[in-house]
PDB file of N, CA and C in Angstrom:
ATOM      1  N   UNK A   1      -4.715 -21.050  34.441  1.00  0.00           N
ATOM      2  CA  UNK A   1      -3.871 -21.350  35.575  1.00  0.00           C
ATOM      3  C   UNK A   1      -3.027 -22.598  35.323  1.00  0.00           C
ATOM      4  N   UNK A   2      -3.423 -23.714  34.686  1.00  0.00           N
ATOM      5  CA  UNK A   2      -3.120 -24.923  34.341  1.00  0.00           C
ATOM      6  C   UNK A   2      -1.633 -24.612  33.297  1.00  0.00           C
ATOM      7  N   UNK A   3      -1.926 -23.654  32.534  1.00  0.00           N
ATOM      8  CA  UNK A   3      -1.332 -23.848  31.206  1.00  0.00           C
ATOM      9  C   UNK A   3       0.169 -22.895  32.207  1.00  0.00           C
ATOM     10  N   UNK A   4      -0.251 -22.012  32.865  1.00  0.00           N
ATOM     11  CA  UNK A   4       0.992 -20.876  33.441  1.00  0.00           C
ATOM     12  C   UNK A   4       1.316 -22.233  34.154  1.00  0.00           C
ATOM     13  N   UNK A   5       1.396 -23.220  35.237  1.00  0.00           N
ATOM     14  CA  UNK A   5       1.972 -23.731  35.746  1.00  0.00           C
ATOM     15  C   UNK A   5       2.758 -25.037  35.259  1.00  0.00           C
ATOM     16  N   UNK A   6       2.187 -25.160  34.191  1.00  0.00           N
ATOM     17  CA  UNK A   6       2.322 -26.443  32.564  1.00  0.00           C
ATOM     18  C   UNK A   6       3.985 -25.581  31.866  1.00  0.00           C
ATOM     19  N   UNK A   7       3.584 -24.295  31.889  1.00  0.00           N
ATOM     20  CA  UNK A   7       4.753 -23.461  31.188  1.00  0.00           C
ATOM     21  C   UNK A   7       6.102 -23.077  32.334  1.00  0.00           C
ATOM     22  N   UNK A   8       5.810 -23.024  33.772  1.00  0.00           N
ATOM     23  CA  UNK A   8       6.817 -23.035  34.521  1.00  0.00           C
ATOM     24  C   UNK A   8       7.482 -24.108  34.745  1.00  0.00           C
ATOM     25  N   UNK A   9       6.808 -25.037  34.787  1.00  0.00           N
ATOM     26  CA  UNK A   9       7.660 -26.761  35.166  1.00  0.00           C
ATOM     27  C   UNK A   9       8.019 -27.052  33.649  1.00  0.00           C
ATOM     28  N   UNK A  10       8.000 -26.262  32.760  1.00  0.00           N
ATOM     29  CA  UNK A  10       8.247 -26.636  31.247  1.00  0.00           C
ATOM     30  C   UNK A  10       9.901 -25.987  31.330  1.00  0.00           C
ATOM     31  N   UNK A  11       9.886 -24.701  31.566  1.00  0.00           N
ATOM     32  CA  UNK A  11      11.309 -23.855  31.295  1.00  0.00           C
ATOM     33  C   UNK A  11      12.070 -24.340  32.513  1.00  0.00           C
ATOM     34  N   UNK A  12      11.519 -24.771  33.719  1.00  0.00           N
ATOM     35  CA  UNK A  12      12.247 -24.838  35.060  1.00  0.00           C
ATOM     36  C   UNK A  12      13.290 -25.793  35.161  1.00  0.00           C
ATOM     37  N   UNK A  13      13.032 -27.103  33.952  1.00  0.00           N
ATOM     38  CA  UNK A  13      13.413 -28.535  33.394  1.00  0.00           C
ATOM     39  C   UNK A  13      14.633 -28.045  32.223  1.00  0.00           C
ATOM     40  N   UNK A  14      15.424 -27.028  32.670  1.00  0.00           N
ATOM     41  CA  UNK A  14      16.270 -26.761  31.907  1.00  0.00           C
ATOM     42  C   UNK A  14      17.580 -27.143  31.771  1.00  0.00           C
ATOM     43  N   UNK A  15      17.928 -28.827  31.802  1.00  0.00           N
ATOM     44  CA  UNK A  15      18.833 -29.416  32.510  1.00  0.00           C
ATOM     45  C   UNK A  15      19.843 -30.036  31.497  1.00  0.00           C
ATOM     46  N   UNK A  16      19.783 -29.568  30.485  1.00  0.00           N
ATOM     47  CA  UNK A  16      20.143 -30.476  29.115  1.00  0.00           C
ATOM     48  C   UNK A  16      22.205 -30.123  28.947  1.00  0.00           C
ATOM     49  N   UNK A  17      22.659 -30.724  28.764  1.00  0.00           N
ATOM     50  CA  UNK A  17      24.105 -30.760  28.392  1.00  0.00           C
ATOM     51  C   UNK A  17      24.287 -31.312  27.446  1.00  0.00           C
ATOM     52  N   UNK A  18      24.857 -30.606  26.358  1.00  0.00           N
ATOM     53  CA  UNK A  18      25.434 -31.855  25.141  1.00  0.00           C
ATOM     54  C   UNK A  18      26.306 -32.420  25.884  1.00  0.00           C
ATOM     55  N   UNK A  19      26.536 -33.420  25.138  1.00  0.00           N
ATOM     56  CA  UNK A  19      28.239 -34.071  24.973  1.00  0.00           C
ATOM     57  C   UNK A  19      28.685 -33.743  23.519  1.00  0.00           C
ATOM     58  N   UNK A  20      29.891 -33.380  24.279  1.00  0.00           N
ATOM     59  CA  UNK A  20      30.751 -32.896  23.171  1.00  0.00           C
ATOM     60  C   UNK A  20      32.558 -33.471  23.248  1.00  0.00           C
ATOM     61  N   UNK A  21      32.743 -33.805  22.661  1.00  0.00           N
ATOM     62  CA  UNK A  21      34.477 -34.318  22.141  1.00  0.00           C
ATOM     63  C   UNK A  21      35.683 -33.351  22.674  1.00  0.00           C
ATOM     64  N   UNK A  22      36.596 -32.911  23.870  1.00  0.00           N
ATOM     65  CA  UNK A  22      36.807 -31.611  23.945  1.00  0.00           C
ATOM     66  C   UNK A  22      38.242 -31.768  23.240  1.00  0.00           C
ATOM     67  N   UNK A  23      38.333 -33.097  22.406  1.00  0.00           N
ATOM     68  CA  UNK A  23      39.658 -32.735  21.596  1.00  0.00           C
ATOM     69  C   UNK A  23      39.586 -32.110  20.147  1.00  0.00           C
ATOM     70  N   UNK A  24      37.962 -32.493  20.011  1.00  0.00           N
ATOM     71  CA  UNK A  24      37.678 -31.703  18.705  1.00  0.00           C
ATOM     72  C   UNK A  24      37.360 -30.581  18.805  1.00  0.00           C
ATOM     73  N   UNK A  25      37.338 -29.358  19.914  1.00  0.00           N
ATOM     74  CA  UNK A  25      36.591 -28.893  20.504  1.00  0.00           C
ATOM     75  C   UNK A  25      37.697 -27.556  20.415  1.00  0.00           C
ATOM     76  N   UNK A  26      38.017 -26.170  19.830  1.00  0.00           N
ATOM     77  CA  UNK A  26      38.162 -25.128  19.762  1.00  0.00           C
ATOM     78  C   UNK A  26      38.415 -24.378  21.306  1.00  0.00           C
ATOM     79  N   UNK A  27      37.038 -24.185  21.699  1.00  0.00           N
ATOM     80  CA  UNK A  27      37.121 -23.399  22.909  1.00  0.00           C
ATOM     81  C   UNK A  27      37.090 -24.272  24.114  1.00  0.00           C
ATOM     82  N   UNK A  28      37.867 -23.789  25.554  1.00  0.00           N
ATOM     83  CA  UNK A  28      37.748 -24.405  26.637  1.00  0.00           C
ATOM     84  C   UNK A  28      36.916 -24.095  27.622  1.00  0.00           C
ATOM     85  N   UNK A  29      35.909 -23.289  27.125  1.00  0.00           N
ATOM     86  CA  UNK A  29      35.572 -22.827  28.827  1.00  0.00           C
ATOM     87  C   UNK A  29      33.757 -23.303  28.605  1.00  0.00           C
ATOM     88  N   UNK A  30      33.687 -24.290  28.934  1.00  0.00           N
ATOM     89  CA  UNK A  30      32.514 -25.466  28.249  1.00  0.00           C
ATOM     90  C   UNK A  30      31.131 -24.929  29.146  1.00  0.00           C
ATOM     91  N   UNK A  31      31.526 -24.548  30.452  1.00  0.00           N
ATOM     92  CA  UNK A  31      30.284 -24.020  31.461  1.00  0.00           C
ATOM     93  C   UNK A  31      29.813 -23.125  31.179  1.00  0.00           C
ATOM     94  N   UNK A  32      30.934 -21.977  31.185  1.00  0.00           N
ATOM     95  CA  UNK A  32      30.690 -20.758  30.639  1.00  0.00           C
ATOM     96  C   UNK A  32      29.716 -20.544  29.462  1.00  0.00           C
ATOM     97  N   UNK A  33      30.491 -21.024  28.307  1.00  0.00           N
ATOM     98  CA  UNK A  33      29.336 -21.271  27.509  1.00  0.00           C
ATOM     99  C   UNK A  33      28.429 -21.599  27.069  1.00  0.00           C
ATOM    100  N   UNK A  34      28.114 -22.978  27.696  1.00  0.00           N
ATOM    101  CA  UNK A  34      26.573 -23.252  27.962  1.00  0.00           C
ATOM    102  C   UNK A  34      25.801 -22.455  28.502  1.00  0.00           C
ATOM    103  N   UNK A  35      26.238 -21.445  29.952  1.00  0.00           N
ATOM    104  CA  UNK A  35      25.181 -20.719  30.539  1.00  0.00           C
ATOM    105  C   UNK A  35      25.101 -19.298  29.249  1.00  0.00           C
ATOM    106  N   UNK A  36      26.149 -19.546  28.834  1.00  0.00           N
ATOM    107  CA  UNK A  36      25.315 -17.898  27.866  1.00  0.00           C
ATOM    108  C   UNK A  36      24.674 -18.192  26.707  1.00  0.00           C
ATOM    109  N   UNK A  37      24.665 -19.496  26.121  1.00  0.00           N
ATOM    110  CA  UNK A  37      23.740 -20.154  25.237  1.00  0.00           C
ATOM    111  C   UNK A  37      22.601 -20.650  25.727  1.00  0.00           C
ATOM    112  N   UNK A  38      22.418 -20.415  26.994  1.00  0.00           N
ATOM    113  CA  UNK A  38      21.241 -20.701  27.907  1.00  0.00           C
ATOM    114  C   UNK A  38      20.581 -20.114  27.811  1.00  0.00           C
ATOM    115  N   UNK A  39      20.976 -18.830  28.515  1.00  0.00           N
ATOM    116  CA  UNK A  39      20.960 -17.449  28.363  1.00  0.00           C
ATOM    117  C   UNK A  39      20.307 -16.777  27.225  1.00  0.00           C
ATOM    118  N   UNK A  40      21.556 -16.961  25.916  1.00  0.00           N
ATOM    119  CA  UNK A  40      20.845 -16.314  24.942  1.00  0.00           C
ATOM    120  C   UNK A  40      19.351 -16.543  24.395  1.00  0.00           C
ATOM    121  N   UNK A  41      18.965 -18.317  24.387  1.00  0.00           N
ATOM    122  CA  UNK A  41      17.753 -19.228  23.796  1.00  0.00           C
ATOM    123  C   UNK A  41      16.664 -18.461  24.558  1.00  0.00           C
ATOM    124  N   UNK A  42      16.773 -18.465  25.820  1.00  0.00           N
ATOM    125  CA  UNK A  42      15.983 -18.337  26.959  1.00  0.00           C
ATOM    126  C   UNK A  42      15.152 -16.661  26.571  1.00  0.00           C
ATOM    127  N   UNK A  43      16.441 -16.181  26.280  1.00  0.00           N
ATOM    128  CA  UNK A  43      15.456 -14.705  26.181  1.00  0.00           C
ATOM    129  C   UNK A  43      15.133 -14.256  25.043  1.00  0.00           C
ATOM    130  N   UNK A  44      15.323 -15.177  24.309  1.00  0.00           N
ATOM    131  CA  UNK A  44      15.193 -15.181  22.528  1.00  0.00           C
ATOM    132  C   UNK A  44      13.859 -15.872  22.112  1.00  0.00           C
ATOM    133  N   UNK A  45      13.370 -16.894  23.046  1.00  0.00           N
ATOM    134  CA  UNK A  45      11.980 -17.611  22.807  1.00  0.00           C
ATOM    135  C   UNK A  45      11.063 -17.594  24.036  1.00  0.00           C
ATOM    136  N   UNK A  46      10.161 -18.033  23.455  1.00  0.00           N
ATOM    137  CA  UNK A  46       9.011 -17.995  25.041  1.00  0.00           C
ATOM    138  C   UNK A  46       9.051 -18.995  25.253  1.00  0.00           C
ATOM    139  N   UNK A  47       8.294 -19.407  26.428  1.00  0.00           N
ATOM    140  CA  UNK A  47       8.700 -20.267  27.725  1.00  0.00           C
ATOM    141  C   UNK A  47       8.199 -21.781  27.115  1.00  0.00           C
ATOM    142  N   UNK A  48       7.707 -21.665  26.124  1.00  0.00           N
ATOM    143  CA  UNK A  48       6.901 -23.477  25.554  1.00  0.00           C
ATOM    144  C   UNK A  48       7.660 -23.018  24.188  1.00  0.00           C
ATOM    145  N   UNK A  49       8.335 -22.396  23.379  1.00  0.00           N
ATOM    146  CA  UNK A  49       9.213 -22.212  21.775  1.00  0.00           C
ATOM    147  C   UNK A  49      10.543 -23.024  22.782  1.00  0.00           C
ATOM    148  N   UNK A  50      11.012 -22.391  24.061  1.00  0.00           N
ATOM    149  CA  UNK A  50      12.279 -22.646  24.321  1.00  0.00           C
ATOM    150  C   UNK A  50      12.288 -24.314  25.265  1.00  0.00           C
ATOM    151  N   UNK A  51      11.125 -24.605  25.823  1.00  0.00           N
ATOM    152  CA  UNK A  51      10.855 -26.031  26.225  1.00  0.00           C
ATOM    153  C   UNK A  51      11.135 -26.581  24.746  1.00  0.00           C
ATOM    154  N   UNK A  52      10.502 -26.454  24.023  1.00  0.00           N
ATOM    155  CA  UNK A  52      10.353 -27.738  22.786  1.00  0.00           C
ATOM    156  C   UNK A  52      11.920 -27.859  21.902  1.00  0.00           C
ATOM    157  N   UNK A  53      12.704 -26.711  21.880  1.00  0.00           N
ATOM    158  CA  UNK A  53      13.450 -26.680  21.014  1.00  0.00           C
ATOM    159  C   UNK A  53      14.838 -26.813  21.587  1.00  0.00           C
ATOM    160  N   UNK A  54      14.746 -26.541  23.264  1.00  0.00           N
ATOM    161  CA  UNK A  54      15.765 -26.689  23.789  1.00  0.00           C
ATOM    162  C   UNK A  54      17.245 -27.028  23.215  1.00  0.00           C
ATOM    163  N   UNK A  55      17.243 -28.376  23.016  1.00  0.00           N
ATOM    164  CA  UNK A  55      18.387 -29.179  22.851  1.00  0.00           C
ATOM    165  C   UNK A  55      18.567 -28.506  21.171  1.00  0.00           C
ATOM    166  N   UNK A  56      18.167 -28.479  20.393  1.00  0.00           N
ATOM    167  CA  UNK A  56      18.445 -27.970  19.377  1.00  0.00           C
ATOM    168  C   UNK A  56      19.187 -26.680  19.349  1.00  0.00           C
ATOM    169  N   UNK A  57      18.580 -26.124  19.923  1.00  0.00           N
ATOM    170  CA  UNK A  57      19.387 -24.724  19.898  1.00  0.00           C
ATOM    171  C   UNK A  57      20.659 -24.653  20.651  1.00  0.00           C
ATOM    172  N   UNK A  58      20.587 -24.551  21.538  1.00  0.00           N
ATOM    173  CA  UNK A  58      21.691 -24.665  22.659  1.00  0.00           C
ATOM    174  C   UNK A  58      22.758 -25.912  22.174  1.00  0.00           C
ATOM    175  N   UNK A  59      22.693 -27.205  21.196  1.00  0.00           N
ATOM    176  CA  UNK A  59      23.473 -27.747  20.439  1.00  0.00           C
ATOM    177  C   UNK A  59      23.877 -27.224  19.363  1.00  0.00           C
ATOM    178  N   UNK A  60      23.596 -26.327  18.760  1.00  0.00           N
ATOM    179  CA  UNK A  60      23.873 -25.362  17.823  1.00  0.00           C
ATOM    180  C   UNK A  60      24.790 -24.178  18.291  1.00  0.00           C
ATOM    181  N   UNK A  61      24.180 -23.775  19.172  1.00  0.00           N
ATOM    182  CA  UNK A  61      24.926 -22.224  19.895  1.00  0.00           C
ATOM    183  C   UNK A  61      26.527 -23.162  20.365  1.00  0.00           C
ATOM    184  N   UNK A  62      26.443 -24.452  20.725  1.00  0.00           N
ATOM    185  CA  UNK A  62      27.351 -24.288  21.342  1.00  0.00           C
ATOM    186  C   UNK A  62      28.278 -24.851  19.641  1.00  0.00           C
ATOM    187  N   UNK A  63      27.827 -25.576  19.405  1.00  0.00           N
ATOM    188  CA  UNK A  63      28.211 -25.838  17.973  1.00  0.00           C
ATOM    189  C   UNK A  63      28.789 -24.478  17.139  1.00  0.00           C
ATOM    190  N   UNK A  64      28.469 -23.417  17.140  1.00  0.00           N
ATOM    191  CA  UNK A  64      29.129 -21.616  16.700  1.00  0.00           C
ATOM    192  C   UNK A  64      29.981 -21.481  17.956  1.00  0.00           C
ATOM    193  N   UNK A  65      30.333 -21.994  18.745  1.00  0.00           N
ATOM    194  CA  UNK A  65      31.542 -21.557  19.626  1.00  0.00           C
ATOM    195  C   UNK A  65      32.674 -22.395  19.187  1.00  0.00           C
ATOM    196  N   UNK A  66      32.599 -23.541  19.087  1.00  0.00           N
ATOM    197  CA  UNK A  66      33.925 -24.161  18.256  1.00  0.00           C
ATOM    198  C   UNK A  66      33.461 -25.545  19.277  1.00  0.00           C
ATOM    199  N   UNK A  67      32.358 -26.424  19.313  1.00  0.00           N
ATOM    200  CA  UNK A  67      32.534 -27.196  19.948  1.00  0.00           C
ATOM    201  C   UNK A  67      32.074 -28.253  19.055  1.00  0.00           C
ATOM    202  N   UNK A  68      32.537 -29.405  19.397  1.00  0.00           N
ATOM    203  CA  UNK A  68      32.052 -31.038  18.873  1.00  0.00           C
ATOM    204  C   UNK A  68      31.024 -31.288  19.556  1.00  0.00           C
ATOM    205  N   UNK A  69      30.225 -30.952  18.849  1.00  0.00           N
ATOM    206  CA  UNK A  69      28.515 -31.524  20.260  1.00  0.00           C
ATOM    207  C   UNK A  69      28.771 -33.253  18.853  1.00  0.00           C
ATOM    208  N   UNK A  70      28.696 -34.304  20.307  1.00  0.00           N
ATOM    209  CA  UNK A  70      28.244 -35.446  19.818  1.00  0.00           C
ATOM    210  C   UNK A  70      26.940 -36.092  19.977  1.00  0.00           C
ATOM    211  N   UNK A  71      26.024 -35.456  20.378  1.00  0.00           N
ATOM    212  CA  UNK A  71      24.616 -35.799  20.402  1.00  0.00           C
ATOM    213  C   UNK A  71      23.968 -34.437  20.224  1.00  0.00           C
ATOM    214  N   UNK A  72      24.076 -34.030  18.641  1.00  0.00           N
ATOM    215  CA  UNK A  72      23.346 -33.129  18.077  1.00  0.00           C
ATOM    216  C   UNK A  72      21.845 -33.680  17.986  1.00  0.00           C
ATOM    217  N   UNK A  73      20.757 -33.113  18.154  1.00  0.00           N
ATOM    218  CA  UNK A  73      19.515 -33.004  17.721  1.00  0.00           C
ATOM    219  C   UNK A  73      19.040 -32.442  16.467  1.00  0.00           C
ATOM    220  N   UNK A  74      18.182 -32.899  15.856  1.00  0.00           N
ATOM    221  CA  UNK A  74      18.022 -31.797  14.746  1.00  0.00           C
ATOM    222  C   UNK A  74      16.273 -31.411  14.803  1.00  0.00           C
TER     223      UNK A  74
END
């Protein structure tokens, strides 16, 4: 019970935004694409793979759209 409610307040904390440069930056539609790189991570990992790795991925995904993430994670 501990660990299911440990894993909901884990994915629920899904609040992360790069910053990114939007003059170095390819594409314009910056919301948009965060929610489908949200999106994609989210249903691509389980609920404690996609807590831990969050910012990594989703700085990456948005990083393959044409963006300047300036606080990449690695």
């Amino acid at each position: 019970m501990i660990r299911i409610l440990f894993l909901l307040l884990l994915t629920g904390c899904s609040n992360y935004v790069p910053v990114y440069d939007p003059t170095g930056s390819t594409s314009k539609e910056f919301y948009d694409d965060l929610a489908e790189c949200r999106f994609v991570a989210e249903s691509q990992m389980s609920g404690f793979q996609y807590g831990y790795y969050e910012k990594q991925v989703i700085s990456k995904c948005m990083e393959n759209r044409g963006y300047s993430v300036l606080n990449p994670t690695k």
